[in-house]
Protein backbone atom coordinates (compact mmCIF):
# COMPACT_ATOMS: atom_id res chain seq x y z
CA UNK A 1 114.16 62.72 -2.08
CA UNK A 2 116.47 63.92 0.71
CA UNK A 3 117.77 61.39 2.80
CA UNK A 4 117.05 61.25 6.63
CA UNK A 5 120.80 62.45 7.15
CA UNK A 6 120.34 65.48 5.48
CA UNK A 7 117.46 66.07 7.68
CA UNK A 8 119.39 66.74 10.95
CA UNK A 9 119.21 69.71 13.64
CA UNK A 10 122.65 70.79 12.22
CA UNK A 11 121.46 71.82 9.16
CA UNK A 12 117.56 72.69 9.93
CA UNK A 13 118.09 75.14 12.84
CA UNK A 14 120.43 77.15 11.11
CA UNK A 15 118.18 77.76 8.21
CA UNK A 16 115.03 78.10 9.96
CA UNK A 17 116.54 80.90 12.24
CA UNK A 18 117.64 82.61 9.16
CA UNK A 19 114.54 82.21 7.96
CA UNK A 20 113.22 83.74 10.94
CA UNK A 21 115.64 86.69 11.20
CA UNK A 22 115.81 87.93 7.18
CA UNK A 23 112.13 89.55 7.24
CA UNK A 24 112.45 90.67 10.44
CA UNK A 25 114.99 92.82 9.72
CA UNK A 26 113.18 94.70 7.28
CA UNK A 27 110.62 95.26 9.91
CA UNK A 28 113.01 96.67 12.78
CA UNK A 29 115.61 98.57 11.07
CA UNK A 30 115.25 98.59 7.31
CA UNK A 31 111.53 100.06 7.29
CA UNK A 32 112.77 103.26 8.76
CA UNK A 33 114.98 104.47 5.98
CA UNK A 34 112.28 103.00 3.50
CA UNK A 35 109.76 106.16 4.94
CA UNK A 36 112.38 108.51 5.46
CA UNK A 37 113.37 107.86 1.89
CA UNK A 38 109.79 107.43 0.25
CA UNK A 39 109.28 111.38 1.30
CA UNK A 40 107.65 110.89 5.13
CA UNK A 41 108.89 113.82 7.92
CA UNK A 42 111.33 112.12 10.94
CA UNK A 43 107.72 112.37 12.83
CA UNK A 44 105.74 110.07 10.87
CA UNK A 45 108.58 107.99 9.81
CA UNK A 46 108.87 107.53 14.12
CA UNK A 47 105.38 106.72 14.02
CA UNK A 48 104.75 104.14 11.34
CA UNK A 49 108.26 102.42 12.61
CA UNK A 50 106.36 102.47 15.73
CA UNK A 51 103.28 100.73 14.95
CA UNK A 52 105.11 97.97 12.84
CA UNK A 53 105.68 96.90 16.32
CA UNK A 54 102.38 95.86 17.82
CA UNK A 55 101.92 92.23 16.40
CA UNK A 56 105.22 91.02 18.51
CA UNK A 57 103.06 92.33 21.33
CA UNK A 58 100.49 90.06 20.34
CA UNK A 59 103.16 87.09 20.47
CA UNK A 60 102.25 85.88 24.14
CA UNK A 61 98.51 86.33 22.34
CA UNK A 62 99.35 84.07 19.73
CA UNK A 63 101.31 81.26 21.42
CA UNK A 64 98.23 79.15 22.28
CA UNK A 65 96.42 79.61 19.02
CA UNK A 66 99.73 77.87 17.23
CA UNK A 67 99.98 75.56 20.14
CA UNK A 68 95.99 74.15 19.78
CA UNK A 69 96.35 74.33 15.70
CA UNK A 70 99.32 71.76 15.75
CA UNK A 71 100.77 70.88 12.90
CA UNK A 72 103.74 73.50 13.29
CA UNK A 73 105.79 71.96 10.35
CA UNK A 74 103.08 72.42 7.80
CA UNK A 75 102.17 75.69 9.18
CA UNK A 76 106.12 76.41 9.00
CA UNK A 77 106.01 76.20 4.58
CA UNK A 78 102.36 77.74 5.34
CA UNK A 79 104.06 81.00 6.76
CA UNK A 80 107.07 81.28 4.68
CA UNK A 81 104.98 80.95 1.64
CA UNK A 82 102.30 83.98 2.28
CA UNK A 83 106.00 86.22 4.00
CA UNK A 84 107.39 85.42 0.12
CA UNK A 85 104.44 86.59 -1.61
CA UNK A 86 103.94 89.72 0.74
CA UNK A 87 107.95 90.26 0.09
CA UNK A 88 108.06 90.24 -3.80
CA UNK A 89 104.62 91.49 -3.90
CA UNK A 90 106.20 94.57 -2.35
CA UNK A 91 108.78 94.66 -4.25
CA UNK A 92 106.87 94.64 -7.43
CA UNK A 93 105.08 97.63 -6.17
CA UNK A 94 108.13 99.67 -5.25
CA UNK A 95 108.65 98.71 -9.07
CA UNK A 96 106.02 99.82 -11.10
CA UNK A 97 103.93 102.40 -9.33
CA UNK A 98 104.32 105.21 -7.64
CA UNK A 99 104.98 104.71 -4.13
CA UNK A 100 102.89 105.45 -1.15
CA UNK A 101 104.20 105.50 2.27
CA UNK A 102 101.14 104.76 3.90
CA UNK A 103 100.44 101.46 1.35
CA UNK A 104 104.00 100.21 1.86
CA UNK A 105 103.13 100.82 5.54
CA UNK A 106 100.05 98.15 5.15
CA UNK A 107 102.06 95.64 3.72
CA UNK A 108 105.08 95.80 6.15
CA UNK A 109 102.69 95.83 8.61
CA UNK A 110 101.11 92.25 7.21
CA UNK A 111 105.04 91.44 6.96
CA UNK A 112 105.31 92.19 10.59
CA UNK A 113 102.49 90.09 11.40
CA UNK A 114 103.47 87.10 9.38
CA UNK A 115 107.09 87.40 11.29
CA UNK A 116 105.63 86.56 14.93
CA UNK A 117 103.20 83.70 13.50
CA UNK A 118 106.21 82.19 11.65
CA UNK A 119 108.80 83.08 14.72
CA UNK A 120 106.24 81.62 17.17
CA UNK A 121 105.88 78.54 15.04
CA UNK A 122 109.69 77.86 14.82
CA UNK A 123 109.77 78.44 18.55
CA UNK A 124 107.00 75.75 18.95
CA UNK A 125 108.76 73.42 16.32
CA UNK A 126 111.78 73.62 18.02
CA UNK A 127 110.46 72.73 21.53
CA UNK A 128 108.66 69.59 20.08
CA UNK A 129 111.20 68.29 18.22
CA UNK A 130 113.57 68.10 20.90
CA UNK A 131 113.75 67.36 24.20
CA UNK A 132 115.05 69.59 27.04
CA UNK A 133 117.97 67.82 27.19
CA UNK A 134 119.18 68.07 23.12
CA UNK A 135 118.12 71.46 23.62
CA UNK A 136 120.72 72.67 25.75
CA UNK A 137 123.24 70.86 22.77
CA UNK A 138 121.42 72.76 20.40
CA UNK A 139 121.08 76.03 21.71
CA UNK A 140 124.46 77.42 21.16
CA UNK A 141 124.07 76.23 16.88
CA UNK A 142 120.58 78.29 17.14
CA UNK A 143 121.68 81.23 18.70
CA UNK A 144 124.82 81.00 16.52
CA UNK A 145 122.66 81.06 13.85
CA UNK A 146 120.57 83.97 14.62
CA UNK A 147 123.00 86.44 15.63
CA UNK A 148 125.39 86.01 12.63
CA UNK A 149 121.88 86.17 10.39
CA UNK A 150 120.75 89.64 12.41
CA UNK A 151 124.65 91.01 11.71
CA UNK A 152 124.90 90.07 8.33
CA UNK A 153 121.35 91.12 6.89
CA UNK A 154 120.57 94.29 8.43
CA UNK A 155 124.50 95.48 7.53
CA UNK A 156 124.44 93.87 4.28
CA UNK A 157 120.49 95.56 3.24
CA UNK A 158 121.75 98.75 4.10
CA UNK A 159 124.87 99.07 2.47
CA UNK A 160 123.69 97.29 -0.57
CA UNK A 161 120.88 99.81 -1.17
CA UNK A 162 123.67 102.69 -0.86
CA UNK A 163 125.34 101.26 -3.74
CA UNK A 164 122.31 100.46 -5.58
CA UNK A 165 121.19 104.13 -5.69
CA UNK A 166 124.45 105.12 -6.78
CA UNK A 167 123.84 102.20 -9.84
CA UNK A 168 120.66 102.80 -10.69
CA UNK A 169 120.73 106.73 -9.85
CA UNK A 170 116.98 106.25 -8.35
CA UNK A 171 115.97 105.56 -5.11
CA UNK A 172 112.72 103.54 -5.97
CA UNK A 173 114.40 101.16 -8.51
CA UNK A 174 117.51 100.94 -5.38
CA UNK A 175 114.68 99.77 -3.15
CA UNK A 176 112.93 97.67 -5.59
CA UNK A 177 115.74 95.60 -6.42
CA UNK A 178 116.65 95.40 -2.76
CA UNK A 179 113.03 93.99 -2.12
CA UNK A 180 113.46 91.46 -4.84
CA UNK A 181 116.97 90.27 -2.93
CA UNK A 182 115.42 90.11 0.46
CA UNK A 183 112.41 88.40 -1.16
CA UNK A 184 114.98 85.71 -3.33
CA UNK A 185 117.19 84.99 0.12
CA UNK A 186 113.93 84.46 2.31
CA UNK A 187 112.90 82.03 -0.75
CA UNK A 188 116.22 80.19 -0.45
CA UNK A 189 116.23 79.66 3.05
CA UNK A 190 112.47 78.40 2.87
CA UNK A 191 113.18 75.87 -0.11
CA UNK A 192 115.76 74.48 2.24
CA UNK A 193 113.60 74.21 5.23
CA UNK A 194 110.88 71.92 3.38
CA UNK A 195 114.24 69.88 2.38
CA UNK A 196 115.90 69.66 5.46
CA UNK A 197 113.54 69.47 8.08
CA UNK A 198 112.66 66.63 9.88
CA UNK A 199 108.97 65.53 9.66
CA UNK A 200 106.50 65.84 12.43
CA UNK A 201 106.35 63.61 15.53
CA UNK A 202 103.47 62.66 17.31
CA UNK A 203 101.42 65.88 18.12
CA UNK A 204 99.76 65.80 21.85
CA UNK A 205 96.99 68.55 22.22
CA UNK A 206 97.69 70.78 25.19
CA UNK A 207 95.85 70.66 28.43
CA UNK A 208 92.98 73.47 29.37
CA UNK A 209 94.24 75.58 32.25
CA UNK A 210 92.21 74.79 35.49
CA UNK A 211 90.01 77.06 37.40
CA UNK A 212 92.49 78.01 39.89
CA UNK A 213 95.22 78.85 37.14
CA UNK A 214 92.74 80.72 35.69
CA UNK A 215 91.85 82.73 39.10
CA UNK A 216 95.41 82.67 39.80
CA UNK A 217 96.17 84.96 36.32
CA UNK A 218 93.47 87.14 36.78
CA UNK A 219 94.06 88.22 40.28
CA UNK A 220 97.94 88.46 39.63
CA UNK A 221 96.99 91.61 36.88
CA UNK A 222 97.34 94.36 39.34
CA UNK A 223 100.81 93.27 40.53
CA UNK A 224 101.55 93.24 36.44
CA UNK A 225 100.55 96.39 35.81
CA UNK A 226 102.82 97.53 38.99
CA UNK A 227 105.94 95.59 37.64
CA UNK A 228 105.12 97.29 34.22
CA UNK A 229 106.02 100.64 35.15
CA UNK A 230 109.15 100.30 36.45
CA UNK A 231 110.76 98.44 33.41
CA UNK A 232 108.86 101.07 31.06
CA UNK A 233 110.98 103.84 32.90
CA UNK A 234 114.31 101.47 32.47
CA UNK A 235 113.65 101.69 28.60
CA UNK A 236 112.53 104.69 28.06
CA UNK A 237 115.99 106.77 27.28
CA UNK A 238 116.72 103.24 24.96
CA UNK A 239 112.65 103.78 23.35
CA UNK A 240 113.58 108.00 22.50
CA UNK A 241 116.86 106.87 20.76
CA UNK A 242 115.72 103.68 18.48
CA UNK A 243 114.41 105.78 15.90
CA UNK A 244 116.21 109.15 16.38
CA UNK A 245 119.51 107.79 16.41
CA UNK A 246 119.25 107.25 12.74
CA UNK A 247 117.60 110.04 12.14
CA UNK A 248 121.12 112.00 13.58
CA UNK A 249 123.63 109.83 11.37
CA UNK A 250 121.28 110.54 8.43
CA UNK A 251 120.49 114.57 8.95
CA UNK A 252 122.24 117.40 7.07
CA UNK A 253 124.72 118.98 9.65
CA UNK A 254 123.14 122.25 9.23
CA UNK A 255 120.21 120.55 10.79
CA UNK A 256 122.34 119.32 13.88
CA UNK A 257 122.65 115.69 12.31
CA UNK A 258 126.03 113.89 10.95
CA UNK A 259 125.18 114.17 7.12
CA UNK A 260 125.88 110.20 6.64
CA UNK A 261 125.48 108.85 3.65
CA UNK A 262 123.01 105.55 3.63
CA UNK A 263 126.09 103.17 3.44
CA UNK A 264 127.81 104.48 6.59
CA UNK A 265 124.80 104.19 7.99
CA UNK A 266 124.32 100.37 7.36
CA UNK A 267 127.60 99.80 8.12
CA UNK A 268 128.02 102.11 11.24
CA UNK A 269 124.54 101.38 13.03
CA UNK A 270 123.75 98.01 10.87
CA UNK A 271 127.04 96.06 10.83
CA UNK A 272 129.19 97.26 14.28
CA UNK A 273 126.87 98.38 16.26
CA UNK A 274 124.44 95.00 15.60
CA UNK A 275 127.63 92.65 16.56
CA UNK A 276 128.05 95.34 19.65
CA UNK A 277 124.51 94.88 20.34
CA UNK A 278 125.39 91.13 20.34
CA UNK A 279 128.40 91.02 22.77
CA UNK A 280 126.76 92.98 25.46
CA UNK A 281 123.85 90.74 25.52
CA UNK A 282 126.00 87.69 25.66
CA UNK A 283 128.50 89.49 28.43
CA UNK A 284 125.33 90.78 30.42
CA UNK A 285 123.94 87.38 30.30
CA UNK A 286 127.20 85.48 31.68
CA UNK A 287 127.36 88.39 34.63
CA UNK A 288 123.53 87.93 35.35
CA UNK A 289 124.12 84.35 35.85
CA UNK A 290 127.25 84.19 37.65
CA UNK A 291 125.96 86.91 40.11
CA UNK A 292 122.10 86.78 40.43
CA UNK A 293 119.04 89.35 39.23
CA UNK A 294 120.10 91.82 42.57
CA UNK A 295 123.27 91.53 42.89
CA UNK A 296 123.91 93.16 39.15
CA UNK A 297 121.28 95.94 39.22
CA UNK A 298 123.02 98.70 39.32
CA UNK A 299 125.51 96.70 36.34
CA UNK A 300 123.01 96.52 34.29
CA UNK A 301 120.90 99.35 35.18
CA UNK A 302 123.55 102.32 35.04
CA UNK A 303 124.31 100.89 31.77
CA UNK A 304 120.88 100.59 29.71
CA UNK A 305 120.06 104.05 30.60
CA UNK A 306 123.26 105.97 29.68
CA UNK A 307 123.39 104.45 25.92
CA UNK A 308 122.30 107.70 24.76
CA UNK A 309 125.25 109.59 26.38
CA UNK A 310 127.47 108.96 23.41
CA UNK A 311 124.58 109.88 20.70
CA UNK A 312 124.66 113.24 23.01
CA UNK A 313 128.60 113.93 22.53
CA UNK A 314 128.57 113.24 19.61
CA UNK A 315 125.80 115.84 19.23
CA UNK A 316 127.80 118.49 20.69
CA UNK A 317 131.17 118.03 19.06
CA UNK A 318 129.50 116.82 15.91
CA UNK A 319 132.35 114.13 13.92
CA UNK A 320 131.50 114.78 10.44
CA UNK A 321 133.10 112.87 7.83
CA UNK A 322 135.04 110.71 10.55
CA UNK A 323 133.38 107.31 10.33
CA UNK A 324 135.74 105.35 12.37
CA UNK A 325 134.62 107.82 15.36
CA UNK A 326 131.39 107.44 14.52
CA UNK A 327 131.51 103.93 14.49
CA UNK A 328 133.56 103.67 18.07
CA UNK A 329 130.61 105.73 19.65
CA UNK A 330 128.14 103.38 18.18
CA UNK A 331 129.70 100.59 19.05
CA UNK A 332 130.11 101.96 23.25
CA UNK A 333 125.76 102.98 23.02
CA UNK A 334 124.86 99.19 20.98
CA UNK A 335 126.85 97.73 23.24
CA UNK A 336 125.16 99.23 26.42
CA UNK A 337 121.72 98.80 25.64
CA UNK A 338 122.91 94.92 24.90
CA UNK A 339 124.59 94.38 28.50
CA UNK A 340 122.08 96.42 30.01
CA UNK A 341 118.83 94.64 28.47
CA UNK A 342 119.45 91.21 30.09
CA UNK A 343 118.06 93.46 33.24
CA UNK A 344 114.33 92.74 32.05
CA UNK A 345 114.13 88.98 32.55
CA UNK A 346 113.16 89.71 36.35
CA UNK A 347 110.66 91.80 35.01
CA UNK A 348 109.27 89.39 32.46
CA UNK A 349 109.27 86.33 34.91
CA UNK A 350 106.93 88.84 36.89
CA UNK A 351 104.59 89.72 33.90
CA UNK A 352 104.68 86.43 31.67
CA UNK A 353 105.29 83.58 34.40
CA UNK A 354 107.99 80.90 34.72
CA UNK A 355 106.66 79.26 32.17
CA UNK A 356 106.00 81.95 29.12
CA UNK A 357 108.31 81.72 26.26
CA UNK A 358 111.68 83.00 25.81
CA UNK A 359 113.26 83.48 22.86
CA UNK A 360 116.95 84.31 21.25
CA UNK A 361 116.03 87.75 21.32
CA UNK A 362 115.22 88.68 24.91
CA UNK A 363 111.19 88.76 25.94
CA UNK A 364 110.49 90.53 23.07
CA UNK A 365 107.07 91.00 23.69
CA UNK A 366 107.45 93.03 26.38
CA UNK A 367 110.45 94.96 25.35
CA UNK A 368 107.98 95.80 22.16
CA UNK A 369 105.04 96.93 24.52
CA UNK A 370 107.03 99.34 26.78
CA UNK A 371 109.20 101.14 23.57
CA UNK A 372 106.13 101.84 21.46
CA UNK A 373 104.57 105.08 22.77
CA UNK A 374 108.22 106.65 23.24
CA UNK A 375 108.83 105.17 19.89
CA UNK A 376 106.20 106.84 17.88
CA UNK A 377 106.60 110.21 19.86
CA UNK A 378 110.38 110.21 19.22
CA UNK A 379 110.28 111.76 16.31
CA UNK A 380 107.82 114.33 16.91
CA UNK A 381 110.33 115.30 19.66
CA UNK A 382 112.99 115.43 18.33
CA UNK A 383 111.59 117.73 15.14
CA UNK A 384 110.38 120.00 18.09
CA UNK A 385 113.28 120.79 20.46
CA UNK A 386 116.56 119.34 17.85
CA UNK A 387 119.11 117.00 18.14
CA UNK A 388 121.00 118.26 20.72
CA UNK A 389 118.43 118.78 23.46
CA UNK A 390 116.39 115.72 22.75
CA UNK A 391 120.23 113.13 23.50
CA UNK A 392 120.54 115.90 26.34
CA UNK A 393 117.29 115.14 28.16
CA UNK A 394 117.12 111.42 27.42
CA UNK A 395 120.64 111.67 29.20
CA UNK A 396 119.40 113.44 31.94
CA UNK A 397 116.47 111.12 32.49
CA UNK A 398 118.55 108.63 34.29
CA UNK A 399 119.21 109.64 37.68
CA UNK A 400 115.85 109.56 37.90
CA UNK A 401 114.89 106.22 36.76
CA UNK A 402 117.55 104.38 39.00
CA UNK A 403 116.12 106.33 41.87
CA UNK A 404 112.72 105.16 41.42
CA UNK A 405 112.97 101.94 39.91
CA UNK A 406 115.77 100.84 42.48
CA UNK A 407 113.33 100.86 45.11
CA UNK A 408 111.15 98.45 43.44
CA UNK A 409 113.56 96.70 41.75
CA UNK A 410 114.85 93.67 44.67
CA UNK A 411 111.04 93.08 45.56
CA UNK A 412 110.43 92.14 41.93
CA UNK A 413 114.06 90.13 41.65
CA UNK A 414 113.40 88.18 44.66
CA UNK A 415 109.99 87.01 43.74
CA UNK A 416 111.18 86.14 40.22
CA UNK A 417 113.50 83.75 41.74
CA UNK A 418 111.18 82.33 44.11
């Protein structure tokens, strides 16, 4: 038995956001060299990658479901139990048979799925379990938490497969043994949740909306859809680049690409330019607060939208073989899209309500929903006109998304603040 010391918010927050973050990160990031390695075209890798997004756009969707079921501790070991099996069950296939990309594609996709229930859940645990007021003391330790998981796995899974095809001289047994790793550390972390955290208090069943609420959301769907727009146009240059970014480190340079191999690639995109990623959204967030949504549009605005600018030099004065420069330019474009995303939360207060959840990672339902489409195009784009032209245009996209969205942009900060 563990005593009720161990079971503290010191030591079950930090393992339950690890928990959250490790599968996750095969989802986002790692699933994209998995295609492009398995034998599928920058196009359908784009695509799949792509579609592995749609159940955190279901997260607002599944929220009340968790919240009527109860129970979230249980449910907690529920979810980490069927994520292990889906993780070593794929790793087991990646092991002995051939692979499919379109198979592996189902399971991640059940993977990705399984993330948001058990993300939502930890979200909902966490809010029960304490009080607004030990939440603020808490905070920093989970955010902590996350951020040094998100650096460390998606740098560490990358690199680690480099070395493994190097070992192994096979890319399937590489990938294999890096499933059965993500698979043992997820398995670690859950063992020490059901340790560590504290049981259950009192569940309360949550209150039907009344009429007027209801009439109230329904008639508030046009102005939605109108807010909608605008922040889709903010993300789009971020939405061409997610995917085609590594798709540039990765290409031959006779292609246009850098020709980097798949460790300076995890350590370049999935090391310094996650802990970039990091900064910016911690800086942007200090400067949003200290100034107010309006006052730091064009802070945050200018920018979100130029990220790609340093993909695009480095497109036309290609560094090949110089990793340090490659790493300084991905550290400038992480760290932009970082600062620059803490501009949605007007835009989310708008869509979601006061009251909808927000997590470490910044509304990421709706950052999900407006990427996809450019997402799963990307690649198709970027096979059709080359590297150089597609980081030119998404450049050249800006001027025009600050001039439009500008103009809607202080109506939609003032009435998220009132």
């Amino acid at each position: 038995m563990v005593k009720g010391k161990w079971k503290t918010p010191w030591l079950w927050i930090p393992s339950l956001s690890a928990a959250v973050e490790i599968p996750t990160a095969v989802v986002t990031f790692v699933s994209l060299l998995m295609f492009l390695q398995f034998g599928l075209s920058d196009t359908w890798a784009s695509l799949l990658c792509a579609l592995l997004f749609l159940p955190s756009i279901l997260k607002p969707r599944l929220r009340p479901l968790l919240l009527k079921a109860g129970n979230f501790k249980r449910n907690i070991h529920l979810s980490e139990a069927f994520l292990f099996c889906i993780l070593i069950a794929i790793a087991l296939y990646i092991n002995y048979f051939p692979v499919n990309p379109f198979l592996l594609f189902a399971l991640l996709l059940l993977v990705s799925f399984l993330c948001s229930v058990h993300e939502q859940l930890a979200q909902l645990y966490y809010d029960r379990m304490l009080p607004n007021l030990q939440q603020r003391l808490y905070d920093k330790t989970r955010i902590f938490a996350s951020q040094t998981t998100v650096i460390l796995t998606y740098g560490i899974l990358i690199i680690s497969v480099g070395f493994l095809e190097i070992f192994f001289r096979s890319v399937r047994k590489a990938w294999a043994m890096e499933s059965y790793l993500v698979a043992g550390a997820f398995l670690l972390f859950a063992l020490m949740n059901l340790l560590v955290m504290q049981p259950p208090r009192g569940y309360r069943r949550p209150k039907a909306l009344k009429t007027s609420e209801k009439a109230s959301a329904s008639q508030n769907t046009s102005t939605r859809l109108s807010v909608l727009l605008p922040f889709a146009l903010l993300m789009l240059p971020q939405a061409l680049m997610f995917n085609t970014r590594v798709f540039f480190l990765l290409a031959d340079p006779a292609e246009g690409g850098l020709g980097c191999s798949v460790q300076d690639v995890g350590f370049a995109q999935g090391t310094i330019g996650v802990i970039a990623f990091s900064v910016g959204l911690l800086l942007g967030r200090l400067l949003r607060a200290y100034y107010g949504e309006t006052r730091t549009f064009w802070w945050l605005a200018i920018p979100l939208t130029i990220s790609p600018l340093f993909y695009m030099l480095m497109s036309q004065f290609p560094p090949i073989d110089q990793l340090t420069l490659i790493c300084c330019m991905t550290f400038l474009a992480q760290f932009c899209f970082g600062f620059g995303l803490n501009l949605c939360n007007p835009f989310a207060k708008s869509i979601f309500g006061e009251g909808s959840p927000t997590n470490i990672k910044p509304r990421t339902p709706l950052v999900a929903l407006v990427m996809l489409l450019p997402m799963a195009l990307s690649g198709w784009l970027e096979t059709l006109i080359g590297f150089k032209a597609f980081f030119l245009l998404d450049i050249c996209l800006a001027p025009l998304i600050w001039f439009i969205v500008h103009r809607k942009f202080s109506n939609i900060a003032s009435t998220s603040q009132t």
